[in-house]
N, C-alpha and C. Protein backbone atom coordinates (compact mmCIF):
# COMPACT_ATOMS: atom_id res chain seq x y z
N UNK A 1 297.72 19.22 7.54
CA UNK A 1 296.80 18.77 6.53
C UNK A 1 296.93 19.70 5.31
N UNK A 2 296.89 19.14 4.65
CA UNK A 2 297.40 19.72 2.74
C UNK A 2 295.89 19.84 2.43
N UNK A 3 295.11 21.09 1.97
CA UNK A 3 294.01 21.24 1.01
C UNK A 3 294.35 21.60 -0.42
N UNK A 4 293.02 20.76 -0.86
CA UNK A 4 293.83 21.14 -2.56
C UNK A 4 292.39 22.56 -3.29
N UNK A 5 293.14 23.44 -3.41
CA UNK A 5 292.32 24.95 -3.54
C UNK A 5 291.80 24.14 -5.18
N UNK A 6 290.53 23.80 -5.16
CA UNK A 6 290.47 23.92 -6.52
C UNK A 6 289.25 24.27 -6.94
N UNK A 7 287.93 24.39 -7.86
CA UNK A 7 286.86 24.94 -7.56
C UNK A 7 286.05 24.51 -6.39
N UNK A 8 285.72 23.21 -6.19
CA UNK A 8 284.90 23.08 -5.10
C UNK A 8 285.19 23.76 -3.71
N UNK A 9 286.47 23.91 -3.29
CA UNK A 9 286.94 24.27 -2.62
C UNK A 9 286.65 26.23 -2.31
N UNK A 10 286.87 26.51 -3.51
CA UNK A 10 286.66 28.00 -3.78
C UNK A 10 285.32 28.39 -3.14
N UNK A 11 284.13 27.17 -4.39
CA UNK A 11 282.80 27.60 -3.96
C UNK A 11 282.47 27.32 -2.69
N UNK A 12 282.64 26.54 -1.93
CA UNK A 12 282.62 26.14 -0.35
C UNK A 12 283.09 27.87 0.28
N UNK A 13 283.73 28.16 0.06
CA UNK A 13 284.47 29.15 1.26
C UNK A 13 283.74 30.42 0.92
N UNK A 14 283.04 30.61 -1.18
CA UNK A 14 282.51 31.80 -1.39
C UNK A 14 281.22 32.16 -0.53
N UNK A 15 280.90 30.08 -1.15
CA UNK A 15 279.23 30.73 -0.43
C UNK A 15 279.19 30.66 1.23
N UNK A 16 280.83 30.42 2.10
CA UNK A 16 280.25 31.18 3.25
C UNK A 16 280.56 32.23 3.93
N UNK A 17 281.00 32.83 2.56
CA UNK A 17 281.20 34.04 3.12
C UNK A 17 279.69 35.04 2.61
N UNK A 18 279.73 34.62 1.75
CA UNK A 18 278.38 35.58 1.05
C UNK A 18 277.22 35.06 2.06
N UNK A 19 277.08 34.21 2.72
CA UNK A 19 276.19 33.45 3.39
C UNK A 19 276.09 34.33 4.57
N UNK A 20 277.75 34.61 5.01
CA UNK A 20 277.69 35.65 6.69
C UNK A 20 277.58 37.18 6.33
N UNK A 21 277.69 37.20 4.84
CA UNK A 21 277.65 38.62 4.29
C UNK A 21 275.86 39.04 4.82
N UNK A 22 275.12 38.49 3.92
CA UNK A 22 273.88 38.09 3.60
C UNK A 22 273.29 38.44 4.96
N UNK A 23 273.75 37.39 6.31
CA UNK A 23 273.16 37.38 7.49
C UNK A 23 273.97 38.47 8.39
N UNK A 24 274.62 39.33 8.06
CA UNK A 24 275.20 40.68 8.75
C UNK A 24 274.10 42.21 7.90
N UNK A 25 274.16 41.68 6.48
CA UNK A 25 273.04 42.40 5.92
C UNK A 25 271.82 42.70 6.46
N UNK A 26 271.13 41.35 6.68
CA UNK A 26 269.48 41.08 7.57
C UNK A 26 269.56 42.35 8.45
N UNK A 27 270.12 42.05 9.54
CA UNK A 27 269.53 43.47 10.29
C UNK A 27 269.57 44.51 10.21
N UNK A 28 270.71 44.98 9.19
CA UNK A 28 270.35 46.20 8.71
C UNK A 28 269.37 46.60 8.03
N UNK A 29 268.95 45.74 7.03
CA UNK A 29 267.90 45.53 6.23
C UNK A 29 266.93 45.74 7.23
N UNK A 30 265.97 45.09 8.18
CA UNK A 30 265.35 45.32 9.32
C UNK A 30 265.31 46.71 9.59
N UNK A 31 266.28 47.01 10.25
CA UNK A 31 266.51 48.81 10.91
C UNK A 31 265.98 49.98 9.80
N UNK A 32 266.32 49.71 8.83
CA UNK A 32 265.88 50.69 7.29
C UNK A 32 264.36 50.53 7.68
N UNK A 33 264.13 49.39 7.77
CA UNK A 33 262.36 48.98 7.59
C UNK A 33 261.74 49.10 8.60
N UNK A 34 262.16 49.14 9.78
CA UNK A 34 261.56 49.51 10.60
C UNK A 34 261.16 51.33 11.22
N UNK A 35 262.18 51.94 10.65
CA UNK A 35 262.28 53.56 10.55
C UNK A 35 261.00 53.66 9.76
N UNK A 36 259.85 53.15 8.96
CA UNK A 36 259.71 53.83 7.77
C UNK A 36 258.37 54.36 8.70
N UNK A 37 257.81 53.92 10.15
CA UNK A 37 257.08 54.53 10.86
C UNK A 37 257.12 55.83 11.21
N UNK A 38 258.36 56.37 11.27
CA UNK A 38 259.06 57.83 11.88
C UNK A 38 259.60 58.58 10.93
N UNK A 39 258.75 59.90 10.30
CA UNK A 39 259.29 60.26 9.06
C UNK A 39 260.72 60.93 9.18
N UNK A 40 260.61 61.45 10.40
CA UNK A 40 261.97 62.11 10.40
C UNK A 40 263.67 61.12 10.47
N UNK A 41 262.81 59.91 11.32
CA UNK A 41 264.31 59.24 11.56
C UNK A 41 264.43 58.12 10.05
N UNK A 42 263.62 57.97 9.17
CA UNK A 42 263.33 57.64 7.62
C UNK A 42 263.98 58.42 7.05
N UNK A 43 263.80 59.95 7.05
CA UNK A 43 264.75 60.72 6.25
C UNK A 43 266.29 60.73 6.79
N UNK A 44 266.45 60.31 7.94
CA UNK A 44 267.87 60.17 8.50
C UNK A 44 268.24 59.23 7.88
N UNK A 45 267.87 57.79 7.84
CA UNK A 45 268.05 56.73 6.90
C UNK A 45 268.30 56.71 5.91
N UNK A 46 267.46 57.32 4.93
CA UNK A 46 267.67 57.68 3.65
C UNK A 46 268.67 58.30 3.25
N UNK A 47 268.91 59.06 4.12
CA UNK A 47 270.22 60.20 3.78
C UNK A 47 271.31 59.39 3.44
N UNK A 48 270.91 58.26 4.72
CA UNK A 48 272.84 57.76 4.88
C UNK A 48 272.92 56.83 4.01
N UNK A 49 271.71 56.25 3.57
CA UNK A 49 271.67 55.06 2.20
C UNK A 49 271.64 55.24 0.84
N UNK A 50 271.94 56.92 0.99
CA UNK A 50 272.06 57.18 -0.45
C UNK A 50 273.52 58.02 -0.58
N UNK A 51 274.23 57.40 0.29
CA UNK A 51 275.35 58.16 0.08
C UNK A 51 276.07 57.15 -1.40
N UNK A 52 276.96 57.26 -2.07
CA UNK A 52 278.08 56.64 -3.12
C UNK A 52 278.17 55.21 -2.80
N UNK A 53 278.95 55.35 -1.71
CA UNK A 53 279.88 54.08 -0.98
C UNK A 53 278.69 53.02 -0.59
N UNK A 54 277.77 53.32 0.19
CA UNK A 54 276.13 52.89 0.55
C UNK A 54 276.03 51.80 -1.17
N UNK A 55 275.64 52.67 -1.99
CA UNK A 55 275.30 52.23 -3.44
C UNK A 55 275.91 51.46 -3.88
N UNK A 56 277.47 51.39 -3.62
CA UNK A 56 278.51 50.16 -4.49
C UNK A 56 278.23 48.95 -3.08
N UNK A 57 277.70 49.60 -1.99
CA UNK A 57 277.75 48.54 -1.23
C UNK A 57 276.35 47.47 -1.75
N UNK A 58 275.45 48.07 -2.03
CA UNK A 58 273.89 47.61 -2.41
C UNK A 58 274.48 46.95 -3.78
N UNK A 59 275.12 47.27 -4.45
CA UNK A 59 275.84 46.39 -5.65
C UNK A 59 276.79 44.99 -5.47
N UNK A 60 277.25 45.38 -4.04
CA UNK A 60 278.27 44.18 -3.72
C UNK A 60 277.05 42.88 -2.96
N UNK A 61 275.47 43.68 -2.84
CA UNK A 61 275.03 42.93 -1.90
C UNK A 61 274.23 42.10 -3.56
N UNK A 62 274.24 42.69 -4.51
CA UNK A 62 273.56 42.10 -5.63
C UNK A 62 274.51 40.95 -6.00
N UNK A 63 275.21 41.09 -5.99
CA UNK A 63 276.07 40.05 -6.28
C UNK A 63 276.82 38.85 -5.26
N UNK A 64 276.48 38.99 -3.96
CA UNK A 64 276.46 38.25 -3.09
C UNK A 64 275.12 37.21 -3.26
N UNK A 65 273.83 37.94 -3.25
CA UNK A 65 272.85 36.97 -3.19
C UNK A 65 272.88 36.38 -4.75
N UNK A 66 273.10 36.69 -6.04
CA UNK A 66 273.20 35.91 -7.03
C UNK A 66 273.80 35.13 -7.13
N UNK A 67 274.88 35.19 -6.46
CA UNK A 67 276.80 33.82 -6.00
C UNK A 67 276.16 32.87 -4.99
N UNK A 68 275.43 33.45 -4.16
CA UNK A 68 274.78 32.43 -2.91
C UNK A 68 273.29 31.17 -3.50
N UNK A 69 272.96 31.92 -4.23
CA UNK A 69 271.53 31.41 -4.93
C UNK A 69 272.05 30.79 -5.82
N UNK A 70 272.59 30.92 -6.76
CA UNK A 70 272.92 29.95 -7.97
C UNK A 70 274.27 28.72 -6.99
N UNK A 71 275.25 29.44 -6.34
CA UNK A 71 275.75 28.51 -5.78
C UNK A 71 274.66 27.12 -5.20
N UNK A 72 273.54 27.91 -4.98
CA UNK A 72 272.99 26.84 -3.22
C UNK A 72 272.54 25.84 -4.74
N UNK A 73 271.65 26.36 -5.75
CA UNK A 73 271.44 25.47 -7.26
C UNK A 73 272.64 24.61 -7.59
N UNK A 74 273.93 24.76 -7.19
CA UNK A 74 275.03 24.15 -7.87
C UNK A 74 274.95 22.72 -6.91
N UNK A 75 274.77 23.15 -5.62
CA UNK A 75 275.04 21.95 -4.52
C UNK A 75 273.58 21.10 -4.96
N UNK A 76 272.57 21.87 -4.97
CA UNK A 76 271.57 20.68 -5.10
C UNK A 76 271.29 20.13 -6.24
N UNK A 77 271.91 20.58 -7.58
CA UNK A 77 272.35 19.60 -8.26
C UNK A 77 273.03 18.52 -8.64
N UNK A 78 274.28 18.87 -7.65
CA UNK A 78 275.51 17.90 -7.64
C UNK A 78 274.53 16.70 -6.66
N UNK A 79 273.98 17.26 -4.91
CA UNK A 79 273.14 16.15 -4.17
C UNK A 79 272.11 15.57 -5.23
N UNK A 80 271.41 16.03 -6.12
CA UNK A 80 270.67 15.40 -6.26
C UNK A 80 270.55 13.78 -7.48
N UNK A 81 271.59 14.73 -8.24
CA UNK A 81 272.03 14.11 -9.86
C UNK A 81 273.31 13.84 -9.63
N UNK A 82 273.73 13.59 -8.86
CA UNK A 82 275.17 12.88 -8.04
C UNK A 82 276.47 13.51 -9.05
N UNK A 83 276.50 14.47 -9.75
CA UNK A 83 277.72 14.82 -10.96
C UNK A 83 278.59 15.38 -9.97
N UNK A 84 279.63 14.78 -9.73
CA UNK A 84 280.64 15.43 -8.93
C UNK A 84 281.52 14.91 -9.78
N UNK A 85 281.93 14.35 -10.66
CA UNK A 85 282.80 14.77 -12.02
C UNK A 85 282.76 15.58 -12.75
N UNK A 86 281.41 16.07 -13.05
CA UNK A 86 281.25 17.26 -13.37
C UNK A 86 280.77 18.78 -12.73
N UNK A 87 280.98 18.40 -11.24
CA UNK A 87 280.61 19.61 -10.66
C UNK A 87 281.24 21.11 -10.73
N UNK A 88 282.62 21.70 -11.58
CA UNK A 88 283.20 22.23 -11.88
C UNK A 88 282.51 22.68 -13.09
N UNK A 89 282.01 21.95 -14.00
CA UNK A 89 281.60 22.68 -15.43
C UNK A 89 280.44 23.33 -14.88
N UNK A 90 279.25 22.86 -14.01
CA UNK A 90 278.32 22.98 -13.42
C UNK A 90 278.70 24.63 -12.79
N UNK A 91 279.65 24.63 -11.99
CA UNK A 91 279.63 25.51 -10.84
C UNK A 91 279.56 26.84 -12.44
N UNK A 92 280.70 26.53 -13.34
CA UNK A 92 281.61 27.96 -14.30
C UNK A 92 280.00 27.95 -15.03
N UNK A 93 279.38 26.63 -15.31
CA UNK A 93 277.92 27.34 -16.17
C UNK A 93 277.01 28.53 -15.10
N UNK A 94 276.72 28.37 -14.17
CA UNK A 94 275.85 28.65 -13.35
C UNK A 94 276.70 30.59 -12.76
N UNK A 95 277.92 30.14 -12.63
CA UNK A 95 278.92 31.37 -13.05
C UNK A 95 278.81 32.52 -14.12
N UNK A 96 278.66 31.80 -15.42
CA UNK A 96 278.60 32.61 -16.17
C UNK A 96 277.47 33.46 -16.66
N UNK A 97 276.26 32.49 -16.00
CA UNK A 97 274.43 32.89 -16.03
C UNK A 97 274.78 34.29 -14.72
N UNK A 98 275.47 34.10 -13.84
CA UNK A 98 275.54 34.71 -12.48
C UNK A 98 275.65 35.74 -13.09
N UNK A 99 276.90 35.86 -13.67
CA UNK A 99 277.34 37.09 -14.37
C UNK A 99 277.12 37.80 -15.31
N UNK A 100 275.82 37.32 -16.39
CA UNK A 100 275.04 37.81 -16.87
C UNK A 100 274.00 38.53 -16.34
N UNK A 101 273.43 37.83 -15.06
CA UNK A 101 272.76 38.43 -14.54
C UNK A 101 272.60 39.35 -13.64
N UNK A 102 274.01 39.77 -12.88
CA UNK A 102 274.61 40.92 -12.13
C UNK A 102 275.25 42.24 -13.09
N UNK A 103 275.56 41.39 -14.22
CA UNK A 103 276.08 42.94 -15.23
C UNK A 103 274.53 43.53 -15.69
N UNK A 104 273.71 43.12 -15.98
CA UNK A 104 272.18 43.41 -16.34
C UNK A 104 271.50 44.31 -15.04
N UNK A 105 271.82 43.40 -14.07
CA UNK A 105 270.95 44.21 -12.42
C UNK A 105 272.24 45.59 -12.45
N UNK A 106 273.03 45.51 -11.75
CA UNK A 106 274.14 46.45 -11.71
C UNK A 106 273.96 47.17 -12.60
N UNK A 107 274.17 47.50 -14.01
CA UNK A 107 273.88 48.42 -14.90
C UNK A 107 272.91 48.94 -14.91
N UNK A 108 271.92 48.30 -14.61
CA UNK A 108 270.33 48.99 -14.33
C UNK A 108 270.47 49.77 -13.09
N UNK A 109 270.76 49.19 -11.81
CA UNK A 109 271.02 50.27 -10.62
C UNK A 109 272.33 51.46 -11.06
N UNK A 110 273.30 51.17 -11.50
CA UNK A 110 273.99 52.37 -11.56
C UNK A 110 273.38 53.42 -12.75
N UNK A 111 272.13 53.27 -13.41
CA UNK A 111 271.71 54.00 -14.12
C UNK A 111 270.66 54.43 -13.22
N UNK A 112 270.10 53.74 -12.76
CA UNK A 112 269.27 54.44 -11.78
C UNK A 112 269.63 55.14 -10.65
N UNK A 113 270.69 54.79 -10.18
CA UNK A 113 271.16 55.30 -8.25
C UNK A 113 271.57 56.67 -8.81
N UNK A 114 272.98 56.85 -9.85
CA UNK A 114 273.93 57.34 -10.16
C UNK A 114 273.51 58.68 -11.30
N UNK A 115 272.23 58.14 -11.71
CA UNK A 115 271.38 59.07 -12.64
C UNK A 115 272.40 59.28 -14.26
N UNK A 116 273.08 58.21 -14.24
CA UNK A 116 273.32 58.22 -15.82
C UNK A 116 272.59 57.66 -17.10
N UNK A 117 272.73 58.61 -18.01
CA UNK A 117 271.83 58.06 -18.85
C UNK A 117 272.60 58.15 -20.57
């Protein structure tokens, strides 16, 4: 079977990956939150979530849920307003809002995490 890679195709495979990203995230997310009872094993937490690598990871997770959320907006526009001739201009508009809005979050956290000013 021949697939033809073209946007729809792209966005299908992004949002499931950001989708299993997202749901491998959850429980970690959980474990952080559940420490915050135990001050000592909280400060163990903290330690390890404020390492560098931790931080670009919390950046990769900003931009996973903005690709997943505006994606899931792309599909229920196309289901709802049936444009699948135009679901490509749709996906690059909703793209380019994405990416306005991850260079804005991101620049704000690496000024904050990273302490540049």
């Amino acid at each position: 079977m021949h697939y033809r890679w073209k946007t729809g195709m792209w966005a299908w495979i992004l949002h499931r990956a950001s989708g299993i990203g997202l749901a491998i995230y959850l429980p970690m997310h959980i474990y952080v939150v559940s420490s915050l009872h135990d001050p000592a094993k909280f400060d163990k937490v903290m330690a390890f979530v404020n390492q560098p690598l931790f931080k670009l990871a919390e950046i990769a997770l900003l931009g996973a849920v903005i690709y997943h959320g505006l994606n899931g907006v792309r599909v229920l526009i196309i289901d709802w307003f049936g444009g699948t001739r135009v679901h490509a201009r749709v996906f690059w508009s909703l793209m380019i809002i994405g990416l306005v809005i991850f260079t804005a979050g991101a620049y704000a956290f690496i000024q904050h995490a990273f302490g540049a000013h």
